[in-house]
PDB file of N, CA and C in Angstrom:
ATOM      1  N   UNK A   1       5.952 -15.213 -24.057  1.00  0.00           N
ATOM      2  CA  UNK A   1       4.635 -14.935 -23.516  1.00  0.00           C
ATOM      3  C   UNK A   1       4.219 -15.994 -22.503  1.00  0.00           C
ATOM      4  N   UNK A   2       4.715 -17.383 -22.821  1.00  0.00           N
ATOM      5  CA  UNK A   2       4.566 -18.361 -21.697  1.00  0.00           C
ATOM      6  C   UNK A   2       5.115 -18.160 -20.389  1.00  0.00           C
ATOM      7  N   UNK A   3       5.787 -17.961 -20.750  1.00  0.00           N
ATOM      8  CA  UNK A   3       7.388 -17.891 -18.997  1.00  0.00           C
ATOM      9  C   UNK A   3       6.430 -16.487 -18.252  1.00  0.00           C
ATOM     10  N   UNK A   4       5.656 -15.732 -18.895  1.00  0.00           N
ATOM     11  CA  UNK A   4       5.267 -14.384 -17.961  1.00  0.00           C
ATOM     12  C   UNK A   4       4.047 -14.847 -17.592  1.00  0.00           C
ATOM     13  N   UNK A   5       3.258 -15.656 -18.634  1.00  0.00           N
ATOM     14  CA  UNK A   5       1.973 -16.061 -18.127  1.00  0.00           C
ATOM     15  C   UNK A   5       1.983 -16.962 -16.852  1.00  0.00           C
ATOM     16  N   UNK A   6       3.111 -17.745 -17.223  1.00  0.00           N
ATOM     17  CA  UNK A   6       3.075 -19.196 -15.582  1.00  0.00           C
ATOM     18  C   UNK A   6       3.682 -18.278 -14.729  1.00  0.00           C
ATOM     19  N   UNK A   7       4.711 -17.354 -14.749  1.00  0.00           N
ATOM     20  CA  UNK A   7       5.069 -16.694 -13.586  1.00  0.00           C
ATOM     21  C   UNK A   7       4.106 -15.432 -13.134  1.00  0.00           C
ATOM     22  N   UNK A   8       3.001 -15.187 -13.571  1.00  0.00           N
ATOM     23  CA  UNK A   8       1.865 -14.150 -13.318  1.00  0.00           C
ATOM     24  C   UNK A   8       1.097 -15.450 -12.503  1.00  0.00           C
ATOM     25  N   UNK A   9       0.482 -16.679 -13.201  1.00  0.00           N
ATOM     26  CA  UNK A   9      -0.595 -17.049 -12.449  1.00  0.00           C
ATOM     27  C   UNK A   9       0.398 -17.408 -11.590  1.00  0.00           C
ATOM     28  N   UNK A  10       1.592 -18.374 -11.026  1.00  0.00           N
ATOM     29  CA  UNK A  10       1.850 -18.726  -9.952  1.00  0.00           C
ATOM     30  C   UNK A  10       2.014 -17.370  -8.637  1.00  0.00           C
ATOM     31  N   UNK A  11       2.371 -15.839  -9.371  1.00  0.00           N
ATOM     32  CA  UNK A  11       2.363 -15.433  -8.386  1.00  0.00           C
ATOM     33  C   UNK A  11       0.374 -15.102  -7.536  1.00  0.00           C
ATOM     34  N   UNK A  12       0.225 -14.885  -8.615  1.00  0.00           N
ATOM     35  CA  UNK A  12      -1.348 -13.987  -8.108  1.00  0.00           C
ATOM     36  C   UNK A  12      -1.804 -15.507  -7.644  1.00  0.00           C
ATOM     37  N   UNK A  13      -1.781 -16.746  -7.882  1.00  0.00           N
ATOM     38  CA  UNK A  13      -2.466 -17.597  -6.798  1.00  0.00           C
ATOM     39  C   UNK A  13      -1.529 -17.837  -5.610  1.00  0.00           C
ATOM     40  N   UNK A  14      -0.714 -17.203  -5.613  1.00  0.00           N
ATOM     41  CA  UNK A  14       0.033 -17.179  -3.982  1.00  0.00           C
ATOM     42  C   UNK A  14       0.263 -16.478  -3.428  1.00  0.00           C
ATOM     43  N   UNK A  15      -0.759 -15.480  -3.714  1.00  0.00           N
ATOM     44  CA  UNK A  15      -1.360 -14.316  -2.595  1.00  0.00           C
ATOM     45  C   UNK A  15      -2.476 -14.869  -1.777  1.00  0.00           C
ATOM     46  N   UNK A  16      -2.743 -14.010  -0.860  1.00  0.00           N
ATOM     47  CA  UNK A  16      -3.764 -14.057   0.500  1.00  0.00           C
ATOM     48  C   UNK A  16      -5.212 -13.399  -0.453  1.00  0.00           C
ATOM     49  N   UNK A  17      -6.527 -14.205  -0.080  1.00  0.00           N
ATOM     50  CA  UNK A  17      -7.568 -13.991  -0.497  1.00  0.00           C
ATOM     51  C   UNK A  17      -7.865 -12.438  -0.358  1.00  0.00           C
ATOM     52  N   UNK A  18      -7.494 -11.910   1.122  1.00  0.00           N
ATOM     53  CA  UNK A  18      -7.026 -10.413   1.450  1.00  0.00           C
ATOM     54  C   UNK A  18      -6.370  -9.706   0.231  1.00  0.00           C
ATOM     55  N   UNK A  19      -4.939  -9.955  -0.132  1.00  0.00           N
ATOM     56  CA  UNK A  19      -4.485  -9.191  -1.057  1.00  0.00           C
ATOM     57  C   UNK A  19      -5.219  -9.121  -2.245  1.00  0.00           C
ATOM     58  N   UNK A  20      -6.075 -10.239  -2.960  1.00  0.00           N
ATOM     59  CA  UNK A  20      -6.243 -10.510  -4.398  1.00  0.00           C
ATOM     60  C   UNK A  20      -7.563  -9.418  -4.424  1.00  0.00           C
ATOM     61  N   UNK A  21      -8.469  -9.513  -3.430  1.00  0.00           N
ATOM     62  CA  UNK A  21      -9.370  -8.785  -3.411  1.00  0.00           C
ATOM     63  C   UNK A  21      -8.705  -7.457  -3.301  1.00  0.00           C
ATOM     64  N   UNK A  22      -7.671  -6.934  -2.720  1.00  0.00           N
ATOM     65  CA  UNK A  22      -7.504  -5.324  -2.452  1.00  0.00           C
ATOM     66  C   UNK A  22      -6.754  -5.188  -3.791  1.00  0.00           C
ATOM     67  N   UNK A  23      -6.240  -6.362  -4.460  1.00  0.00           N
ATOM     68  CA  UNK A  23      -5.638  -5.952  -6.115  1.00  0.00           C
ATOM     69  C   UNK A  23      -6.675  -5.937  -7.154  1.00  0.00           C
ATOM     70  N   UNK A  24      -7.987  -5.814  -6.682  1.00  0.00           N
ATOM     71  CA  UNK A  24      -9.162  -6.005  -7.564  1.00  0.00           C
ATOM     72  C   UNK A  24      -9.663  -4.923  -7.685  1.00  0.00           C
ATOM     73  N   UNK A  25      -9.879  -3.999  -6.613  1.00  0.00           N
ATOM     74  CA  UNK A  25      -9.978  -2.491  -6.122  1.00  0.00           C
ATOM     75  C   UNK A  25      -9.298  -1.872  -7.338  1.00  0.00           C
ATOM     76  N   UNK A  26      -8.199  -2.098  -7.539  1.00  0.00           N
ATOM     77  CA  UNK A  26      -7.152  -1.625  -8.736  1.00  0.00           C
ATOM     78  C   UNK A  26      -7.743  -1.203 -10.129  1.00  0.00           C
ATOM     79  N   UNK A  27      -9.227  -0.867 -10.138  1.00  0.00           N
ATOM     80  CA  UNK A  27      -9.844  -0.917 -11.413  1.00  0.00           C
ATOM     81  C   UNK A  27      -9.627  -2.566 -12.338  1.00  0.00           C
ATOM     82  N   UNK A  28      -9.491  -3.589 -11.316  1.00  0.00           N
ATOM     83  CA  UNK A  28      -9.791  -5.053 -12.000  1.00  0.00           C
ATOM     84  C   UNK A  28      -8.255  -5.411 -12.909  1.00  0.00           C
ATOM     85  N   UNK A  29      -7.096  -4.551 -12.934  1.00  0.00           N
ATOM     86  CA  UNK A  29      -6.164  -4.365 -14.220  1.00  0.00           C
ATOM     87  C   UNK A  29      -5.862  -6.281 -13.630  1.00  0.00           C
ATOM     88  N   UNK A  30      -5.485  -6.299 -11.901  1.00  0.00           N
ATOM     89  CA  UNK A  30      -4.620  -7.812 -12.017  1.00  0.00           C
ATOM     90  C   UNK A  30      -5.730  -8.922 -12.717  1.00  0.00           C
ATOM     91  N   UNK A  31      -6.809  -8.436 -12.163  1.00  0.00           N
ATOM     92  CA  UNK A  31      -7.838  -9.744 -12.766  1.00  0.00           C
ATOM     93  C   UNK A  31      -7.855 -10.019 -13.796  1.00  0.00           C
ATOM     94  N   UNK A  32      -7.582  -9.178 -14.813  1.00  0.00           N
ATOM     95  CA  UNK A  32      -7.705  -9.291 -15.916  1.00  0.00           C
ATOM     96  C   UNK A  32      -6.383  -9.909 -16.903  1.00  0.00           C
ATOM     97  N   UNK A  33      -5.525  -9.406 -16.257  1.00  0.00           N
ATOM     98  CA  UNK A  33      -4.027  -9.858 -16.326  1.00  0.00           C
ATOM     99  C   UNK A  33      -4.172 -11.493 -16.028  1.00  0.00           C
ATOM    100  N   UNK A  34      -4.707 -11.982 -15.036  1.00  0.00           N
ATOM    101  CA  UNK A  34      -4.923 -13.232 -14.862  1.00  0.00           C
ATOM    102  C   UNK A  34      -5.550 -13.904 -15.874  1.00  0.00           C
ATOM    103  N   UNK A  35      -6.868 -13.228 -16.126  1.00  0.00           N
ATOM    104  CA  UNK A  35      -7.559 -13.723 -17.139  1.00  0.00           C
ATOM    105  C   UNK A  35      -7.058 -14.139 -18.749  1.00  0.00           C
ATOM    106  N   UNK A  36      -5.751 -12.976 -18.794  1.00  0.00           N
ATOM    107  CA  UNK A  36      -5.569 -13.369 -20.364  1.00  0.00           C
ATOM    108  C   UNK A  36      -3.948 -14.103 -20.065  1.00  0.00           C
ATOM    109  N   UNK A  37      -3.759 -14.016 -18.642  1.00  0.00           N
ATOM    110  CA  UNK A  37      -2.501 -15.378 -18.857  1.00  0.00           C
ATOM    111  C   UNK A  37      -2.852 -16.441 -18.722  1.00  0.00           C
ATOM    112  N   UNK A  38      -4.227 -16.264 -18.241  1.00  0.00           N
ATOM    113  CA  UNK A  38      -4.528 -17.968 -18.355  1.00  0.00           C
ATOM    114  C   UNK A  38      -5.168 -18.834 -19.652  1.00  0.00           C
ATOM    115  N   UNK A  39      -5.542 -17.851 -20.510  1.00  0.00           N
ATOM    116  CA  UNK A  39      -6.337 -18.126 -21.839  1.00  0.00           C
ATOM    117  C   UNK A  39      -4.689 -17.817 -22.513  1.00  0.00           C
ATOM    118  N   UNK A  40      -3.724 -17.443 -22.533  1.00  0.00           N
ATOM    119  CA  UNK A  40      -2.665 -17.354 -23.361  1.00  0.00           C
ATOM    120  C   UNK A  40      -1.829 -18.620 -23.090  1.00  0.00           C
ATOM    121  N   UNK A  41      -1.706 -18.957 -21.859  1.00  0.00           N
ATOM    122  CA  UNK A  41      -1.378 -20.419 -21.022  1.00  0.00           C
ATOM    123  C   UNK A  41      -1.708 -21.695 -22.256  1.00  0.00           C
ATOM    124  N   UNK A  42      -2.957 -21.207 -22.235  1.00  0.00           N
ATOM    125  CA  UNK A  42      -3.691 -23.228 -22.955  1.00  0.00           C
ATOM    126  C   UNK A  42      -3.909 -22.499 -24.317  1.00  0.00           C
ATOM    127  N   UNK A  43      -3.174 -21.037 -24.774  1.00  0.00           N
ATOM    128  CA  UNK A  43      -3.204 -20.455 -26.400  1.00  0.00           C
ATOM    129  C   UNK A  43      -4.486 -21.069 -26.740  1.00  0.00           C
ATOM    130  N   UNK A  44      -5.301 -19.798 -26.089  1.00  0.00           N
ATOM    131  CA  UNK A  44      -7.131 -20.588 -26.573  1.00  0.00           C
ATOM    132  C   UNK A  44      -7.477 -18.771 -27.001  1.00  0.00           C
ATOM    133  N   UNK A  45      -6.967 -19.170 -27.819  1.00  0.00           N
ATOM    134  CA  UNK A  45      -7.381 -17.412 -29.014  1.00  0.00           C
ATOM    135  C   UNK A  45      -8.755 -16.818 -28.243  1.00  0.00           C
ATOM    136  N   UNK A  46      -9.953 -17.531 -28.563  1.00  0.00           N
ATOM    137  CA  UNK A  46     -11.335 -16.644 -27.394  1.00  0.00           C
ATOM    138  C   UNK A  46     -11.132 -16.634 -26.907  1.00  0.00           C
ATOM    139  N   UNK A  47     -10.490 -17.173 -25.693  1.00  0.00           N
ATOM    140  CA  UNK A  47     -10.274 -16.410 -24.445  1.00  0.00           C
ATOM    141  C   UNK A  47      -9.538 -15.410 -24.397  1.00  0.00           C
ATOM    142  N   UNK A  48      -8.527 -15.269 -24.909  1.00  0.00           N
ATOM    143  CA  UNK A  48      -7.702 -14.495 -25.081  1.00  0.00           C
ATOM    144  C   UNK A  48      -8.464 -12.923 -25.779  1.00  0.00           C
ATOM    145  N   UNK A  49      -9.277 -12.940 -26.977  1.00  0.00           N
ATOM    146  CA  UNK A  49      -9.354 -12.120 -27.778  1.00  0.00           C
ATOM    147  C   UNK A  49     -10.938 -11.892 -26.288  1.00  0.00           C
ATOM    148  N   UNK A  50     -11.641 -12.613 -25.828  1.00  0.00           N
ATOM    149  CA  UNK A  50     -12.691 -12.206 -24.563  1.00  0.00           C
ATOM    150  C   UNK A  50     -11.826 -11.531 -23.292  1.00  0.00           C
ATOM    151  N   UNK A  51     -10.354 -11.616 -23.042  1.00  0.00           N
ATOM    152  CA  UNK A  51     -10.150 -11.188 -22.271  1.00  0.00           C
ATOM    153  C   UNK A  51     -10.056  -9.803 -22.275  1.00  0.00           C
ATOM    154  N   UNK A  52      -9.355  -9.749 -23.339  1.00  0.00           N
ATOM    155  CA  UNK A  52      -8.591  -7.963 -24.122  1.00  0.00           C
ATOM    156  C   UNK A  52     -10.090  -7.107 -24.053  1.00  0.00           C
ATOM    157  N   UNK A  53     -10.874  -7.489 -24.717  1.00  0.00           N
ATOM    158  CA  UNK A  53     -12.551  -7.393 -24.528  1.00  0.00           C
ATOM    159  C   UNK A  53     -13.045  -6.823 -23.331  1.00  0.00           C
ATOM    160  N   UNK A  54     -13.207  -7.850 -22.263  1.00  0.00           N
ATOM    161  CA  UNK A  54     -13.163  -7.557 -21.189  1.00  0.00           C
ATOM    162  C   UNK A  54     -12.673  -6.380 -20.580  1.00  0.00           C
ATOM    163  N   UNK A  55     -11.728  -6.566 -20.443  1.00  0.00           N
ATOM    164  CA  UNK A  55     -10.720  -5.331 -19.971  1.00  0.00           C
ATOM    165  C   UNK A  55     -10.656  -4.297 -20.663  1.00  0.00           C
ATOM    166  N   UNK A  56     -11.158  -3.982 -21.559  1.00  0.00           N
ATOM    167  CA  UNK A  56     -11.768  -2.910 -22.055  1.00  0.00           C
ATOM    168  C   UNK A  56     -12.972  -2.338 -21.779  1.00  0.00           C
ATOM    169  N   UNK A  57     -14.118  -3.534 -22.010  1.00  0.00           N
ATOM    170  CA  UNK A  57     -15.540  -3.077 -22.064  1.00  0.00           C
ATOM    171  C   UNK A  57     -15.770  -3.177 -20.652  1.00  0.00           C
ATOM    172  N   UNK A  58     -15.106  -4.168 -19.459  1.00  0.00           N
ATOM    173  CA  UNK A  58     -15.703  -4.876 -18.888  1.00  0.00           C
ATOM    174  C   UNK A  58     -16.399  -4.026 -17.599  1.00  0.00           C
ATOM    175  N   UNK A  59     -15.488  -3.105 -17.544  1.00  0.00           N
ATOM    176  CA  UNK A  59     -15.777  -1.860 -16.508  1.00  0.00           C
ATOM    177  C   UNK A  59     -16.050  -1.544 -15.417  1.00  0.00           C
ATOM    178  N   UNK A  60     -17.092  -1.623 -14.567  1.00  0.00           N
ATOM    179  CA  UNK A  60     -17.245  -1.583 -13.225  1.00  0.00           C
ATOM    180  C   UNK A  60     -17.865  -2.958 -13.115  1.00  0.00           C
ATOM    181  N   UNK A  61     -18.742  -3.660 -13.671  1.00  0.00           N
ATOM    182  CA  UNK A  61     -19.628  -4.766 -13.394  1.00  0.00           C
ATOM    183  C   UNK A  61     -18.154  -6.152 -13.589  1.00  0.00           C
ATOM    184  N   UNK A  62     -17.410  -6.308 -14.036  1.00  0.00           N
ATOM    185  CA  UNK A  62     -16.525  -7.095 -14.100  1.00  0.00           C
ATOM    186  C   UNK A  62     -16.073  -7.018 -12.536  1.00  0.00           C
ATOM    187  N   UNK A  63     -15.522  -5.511 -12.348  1.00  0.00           N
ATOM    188  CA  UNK A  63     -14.711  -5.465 -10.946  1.00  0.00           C
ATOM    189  C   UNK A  63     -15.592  -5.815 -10.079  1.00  0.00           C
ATOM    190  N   UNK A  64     -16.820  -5.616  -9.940  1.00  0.00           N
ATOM    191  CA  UNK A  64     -18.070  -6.638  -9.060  1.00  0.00           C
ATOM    192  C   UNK A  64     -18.157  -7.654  -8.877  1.00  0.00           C
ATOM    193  N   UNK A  65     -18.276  -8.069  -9.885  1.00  0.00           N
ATOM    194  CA  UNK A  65     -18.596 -10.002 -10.259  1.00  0.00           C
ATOM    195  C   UNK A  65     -17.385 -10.356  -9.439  1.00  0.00           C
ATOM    196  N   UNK A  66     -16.013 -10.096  -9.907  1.00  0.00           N
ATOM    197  CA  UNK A  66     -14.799  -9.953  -9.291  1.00  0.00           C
ATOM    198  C   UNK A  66     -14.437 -10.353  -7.859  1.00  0.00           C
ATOM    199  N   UNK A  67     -14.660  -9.091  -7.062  1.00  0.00           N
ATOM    200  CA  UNK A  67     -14.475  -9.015  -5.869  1.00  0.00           C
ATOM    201  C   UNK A  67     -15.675  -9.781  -5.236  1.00  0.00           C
ATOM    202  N   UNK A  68     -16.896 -10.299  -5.773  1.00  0.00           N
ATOM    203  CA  UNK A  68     -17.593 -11.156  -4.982  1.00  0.00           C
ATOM    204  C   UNK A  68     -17.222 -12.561  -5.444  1.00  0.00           C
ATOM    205  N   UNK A  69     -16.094 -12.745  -6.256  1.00  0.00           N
ATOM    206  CA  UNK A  69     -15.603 -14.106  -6.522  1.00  0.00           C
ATOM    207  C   UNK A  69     -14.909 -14.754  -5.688  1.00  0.00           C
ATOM    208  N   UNK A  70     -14.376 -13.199  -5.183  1.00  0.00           N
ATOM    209  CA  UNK A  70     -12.692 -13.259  -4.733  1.00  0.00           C
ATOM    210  C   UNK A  70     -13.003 -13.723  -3.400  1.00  0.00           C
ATOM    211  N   UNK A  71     -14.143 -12.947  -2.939  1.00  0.00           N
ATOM    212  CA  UNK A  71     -14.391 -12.870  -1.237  1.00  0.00           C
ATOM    213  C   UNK A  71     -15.522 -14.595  -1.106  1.00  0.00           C
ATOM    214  N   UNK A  72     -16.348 -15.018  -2.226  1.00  0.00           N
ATOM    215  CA  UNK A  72     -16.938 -15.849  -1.664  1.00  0.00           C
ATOM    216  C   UNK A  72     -16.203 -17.322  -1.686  1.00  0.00           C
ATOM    217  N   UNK A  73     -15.214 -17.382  -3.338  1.00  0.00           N
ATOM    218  CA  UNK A  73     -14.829 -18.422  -3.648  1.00  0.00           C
ATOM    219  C   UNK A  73     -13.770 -18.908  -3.629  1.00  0.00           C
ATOM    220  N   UNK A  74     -13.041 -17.660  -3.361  1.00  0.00           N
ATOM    221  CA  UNK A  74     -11.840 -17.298  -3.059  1.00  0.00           C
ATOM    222  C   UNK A  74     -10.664 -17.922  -4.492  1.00  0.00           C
ATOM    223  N   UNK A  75     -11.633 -17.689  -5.773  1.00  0.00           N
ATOM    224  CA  UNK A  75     -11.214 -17.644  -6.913  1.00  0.00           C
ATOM    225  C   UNK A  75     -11.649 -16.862  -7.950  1.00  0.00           C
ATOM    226  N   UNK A  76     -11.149 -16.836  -9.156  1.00  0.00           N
ATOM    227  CA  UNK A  76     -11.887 -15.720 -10.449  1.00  0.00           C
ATOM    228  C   UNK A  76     -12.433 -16.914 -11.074  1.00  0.00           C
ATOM    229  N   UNK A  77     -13.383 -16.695 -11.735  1.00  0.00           N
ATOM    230  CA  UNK A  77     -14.408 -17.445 -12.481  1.00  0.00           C
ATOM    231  C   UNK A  77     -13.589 -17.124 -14.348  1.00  0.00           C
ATOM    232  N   UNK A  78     -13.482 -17.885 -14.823  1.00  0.00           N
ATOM    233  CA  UNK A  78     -13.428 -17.576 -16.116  1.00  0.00           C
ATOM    234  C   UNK A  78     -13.867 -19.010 -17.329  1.00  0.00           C
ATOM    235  N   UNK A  79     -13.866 -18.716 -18.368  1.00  0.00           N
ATOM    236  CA  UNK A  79     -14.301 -20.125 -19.476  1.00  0.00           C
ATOM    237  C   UNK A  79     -13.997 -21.284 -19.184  1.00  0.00           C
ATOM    238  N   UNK A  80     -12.784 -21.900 -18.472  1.00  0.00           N
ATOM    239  CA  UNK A  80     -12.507 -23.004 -18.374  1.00  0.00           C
ATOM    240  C   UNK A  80     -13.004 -23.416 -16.994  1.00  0.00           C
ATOM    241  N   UNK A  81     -13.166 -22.732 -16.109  1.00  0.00           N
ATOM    242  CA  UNK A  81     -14.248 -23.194 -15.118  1.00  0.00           C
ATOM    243  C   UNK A  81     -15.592 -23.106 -14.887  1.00  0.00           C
ATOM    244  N   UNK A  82     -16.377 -22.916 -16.064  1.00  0.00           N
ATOM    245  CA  UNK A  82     -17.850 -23.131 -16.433  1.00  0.00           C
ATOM    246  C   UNK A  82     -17.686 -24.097 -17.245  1.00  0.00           C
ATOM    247  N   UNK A  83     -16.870 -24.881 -18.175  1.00  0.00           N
ATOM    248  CA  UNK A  83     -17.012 -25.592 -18.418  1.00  0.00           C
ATOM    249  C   UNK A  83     -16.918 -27.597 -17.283  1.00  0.00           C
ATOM    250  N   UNK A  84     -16.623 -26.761 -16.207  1.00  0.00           N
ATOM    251  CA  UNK A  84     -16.576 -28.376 -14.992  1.00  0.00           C
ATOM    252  C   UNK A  84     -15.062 -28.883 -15.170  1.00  0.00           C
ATOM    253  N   UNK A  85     -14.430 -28.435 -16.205  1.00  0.00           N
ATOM    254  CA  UNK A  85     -12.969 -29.084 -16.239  1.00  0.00           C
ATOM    255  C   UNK A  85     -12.174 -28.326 -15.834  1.00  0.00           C
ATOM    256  N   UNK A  86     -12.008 -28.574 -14.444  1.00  0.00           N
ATOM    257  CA  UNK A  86     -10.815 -28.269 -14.073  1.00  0.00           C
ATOM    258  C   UNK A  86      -8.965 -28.823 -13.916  1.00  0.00           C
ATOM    259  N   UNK A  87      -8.532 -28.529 -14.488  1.00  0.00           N
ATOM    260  CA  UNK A  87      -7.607 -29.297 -14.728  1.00  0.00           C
ATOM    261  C   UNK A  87      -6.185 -28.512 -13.743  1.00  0.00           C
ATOM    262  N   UNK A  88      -6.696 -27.061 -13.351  1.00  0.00           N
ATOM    263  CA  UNK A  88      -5.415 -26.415 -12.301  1.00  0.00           C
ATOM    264  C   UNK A  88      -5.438 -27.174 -11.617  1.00  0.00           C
ATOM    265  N   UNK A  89      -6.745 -27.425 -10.772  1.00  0.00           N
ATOM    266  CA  UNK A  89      -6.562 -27.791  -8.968  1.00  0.00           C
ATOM    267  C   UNK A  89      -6.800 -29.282  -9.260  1.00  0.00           C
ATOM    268  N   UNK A  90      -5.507 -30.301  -8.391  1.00  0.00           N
ATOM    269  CA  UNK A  90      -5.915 -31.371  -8.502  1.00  0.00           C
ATOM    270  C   UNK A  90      -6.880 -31.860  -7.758  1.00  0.00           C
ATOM    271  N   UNK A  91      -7.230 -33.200  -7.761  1.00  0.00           N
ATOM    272  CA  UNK A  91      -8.180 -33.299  -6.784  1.00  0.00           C
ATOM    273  C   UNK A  91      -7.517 -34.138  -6.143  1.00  0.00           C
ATOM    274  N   UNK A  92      -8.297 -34.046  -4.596  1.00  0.00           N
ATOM    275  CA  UNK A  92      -7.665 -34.664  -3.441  1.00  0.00           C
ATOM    276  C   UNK A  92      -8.029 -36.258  -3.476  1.00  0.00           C
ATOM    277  N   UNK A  93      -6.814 -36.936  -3.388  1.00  0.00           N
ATOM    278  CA  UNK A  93      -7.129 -38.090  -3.724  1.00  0.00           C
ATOM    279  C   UNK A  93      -7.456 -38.870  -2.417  1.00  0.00           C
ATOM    280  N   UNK A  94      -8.233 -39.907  -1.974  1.00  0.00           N
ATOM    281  CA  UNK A  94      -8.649 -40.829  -0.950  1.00  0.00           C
ATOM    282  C   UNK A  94      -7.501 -41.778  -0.526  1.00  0.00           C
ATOM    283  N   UNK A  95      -7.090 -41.784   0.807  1.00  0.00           N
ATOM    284  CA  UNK A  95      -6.378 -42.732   1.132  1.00  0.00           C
ATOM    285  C   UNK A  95      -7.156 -44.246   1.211  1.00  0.00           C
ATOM    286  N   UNK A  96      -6.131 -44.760   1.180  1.00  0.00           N
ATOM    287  CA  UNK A  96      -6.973 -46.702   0.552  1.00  0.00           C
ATOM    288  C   UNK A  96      -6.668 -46.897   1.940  1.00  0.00           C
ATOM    289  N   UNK A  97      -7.924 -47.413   2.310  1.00  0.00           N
ATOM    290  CA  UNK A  97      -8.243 -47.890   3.665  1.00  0.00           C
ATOM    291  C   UNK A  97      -8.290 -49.077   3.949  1.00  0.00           C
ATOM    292  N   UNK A  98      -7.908 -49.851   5.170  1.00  0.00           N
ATOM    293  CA  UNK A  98      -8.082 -51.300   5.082  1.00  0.00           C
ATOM    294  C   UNK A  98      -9.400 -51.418   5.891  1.00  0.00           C
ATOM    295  N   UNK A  99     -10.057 -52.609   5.896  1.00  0.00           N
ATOM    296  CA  UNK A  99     -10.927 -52.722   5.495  1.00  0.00           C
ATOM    297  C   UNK A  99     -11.146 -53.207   7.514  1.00  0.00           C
ATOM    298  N   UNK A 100     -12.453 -52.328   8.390  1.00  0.00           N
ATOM    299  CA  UNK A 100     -12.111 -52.410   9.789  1.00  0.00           C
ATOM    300  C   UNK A 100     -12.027 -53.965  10.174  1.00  0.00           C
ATOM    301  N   UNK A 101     -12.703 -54.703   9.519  1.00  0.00           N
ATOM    302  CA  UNK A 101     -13.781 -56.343   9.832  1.00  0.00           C
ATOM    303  C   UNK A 101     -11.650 -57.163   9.802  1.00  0.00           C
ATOM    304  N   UNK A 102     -11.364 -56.748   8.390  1.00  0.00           N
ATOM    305  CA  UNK A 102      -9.921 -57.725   8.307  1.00  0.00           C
ATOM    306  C   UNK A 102      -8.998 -57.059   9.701  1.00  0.00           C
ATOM    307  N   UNK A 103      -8.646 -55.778  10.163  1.00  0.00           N
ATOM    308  CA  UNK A 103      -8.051 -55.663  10.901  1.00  0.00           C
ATOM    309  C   UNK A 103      -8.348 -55.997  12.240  1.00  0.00           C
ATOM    310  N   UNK A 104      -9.267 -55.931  12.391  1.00  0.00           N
ATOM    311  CA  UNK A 104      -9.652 -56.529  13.801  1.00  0.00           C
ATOM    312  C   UNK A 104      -9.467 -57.768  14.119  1.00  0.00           C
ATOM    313  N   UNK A 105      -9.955 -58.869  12.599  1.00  0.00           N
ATOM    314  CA  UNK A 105      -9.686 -60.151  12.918  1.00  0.00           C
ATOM    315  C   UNK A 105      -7.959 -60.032  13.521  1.00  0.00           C
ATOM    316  N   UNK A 106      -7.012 -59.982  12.539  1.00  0.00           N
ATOM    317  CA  UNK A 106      -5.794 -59.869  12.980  1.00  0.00           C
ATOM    318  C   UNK A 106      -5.347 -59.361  13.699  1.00  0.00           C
ATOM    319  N   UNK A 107      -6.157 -58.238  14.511  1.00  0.00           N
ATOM    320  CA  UNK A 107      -5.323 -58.417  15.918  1.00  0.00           C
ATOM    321  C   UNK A 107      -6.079 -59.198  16.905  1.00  0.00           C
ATOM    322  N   UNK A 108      -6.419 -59.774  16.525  1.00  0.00           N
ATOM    323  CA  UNK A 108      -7.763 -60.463  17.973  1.00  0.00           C
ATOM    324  C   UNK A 108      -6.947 -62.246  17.727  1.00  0.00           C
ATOM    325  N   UNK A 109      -6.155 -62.195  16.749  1.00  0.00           N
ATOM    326  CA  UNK A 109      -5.399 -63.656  16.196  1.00  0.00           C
ATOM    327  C   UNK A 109      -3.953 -63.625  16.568  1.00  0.00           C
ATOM    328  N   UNK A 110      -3.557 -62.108  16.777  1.00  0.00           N
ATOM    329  CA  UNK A 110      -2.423 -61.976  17.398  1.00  0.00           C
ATOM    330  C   UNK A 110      -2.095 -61.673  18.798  1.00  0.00           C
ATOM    331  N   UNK A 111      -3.047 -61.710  19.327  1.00  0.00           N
ATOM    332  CA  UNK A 111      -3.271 -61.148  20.735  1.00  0.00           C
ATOM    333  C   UNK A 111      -3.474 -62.549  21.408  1.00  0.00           C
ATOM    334  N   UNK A 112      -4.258 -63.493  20.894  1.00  0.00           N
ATOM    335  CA  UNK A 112      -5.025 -64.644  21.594  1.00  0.00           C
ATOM    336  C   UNK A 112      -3.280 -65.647  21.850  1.00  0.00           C
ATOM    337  N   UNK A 113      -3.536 -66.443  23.462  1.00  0.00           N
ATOM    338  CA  UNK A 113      -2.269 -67.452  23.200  1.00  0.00           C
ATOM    339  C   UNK A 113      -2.413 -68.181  22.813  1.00  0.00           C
ATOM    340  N   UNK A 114      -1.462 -69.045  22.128  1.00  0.00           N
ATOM    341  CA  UNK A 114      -1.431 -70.853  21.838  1.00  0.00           C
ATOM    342  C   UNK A 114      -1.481 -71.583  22.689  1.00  0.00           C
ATOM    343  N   UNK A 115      -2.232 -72.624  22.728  1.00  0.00           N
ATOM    344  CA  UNK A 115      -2.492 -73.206  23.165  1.00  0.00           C
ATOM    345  C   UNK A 115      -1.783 -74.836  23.131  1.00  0.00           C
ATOM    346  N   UNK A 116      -1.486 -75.272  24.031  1.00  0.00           N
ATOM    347  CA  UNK A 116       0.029 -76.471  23.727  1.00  0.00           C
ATOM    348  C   UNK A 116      -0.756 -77.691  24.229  1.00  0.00           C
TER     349      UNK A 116
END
């Protein structure tokens, strides 16, 4: 169940914001497919047993919420991203900068001649 879940989310997040939305049209089936490989992923039983749920009850207002996820955020919203922890997307880390005041001294020390 693992090996289909990581090879479902890696494919459906490496589609075009274009495609994911026209696979949403689909009566919601990929979204939902997403939804319970990703709650089967971190084996988090509610999500899992909310997804099956979902995709049952969830009906036209799911495929809504959905396709305005898809088109504004250009992601699906589910439990682990209302909670603020995101742990898929890393975050972009800051390059360490030197500092402008030290570089300038050193070239203004390497530039100047000696004086004999």
């Amino acid at each position: 169940m693992e090996d289909f879940a990581k090879k479902y989310l890696d494919w459906y997040q490496g589609q075009s914001k274009i495609v994911r939305a026209l696979l949403c049209l689909l009566w919601d089936v990929p979204s939902n497919l997403y939804r319970f490989s990703k709650s089967a992923l971190k084996k988090d039983n509610l999500g899992i047993c909310l997804s099956i749920i979902c995709a049952i009850f969830g009906g036209w207002i799911l495929f809504v919420v959905d396709l305005i996820c898809i088109c504004a955020l250009d992601k699906l919203i589910w439990l682990d991203d209302l909670s603020g922890d995101s742990k898929d997307e890393p975050k972009a880390e800051e390059p360490a900068e030197e500092p402008e005041a030290e570089a300038e001294v050193e070239a203004e020390s390497a530039e100047e001649p000696k004086e004999e």
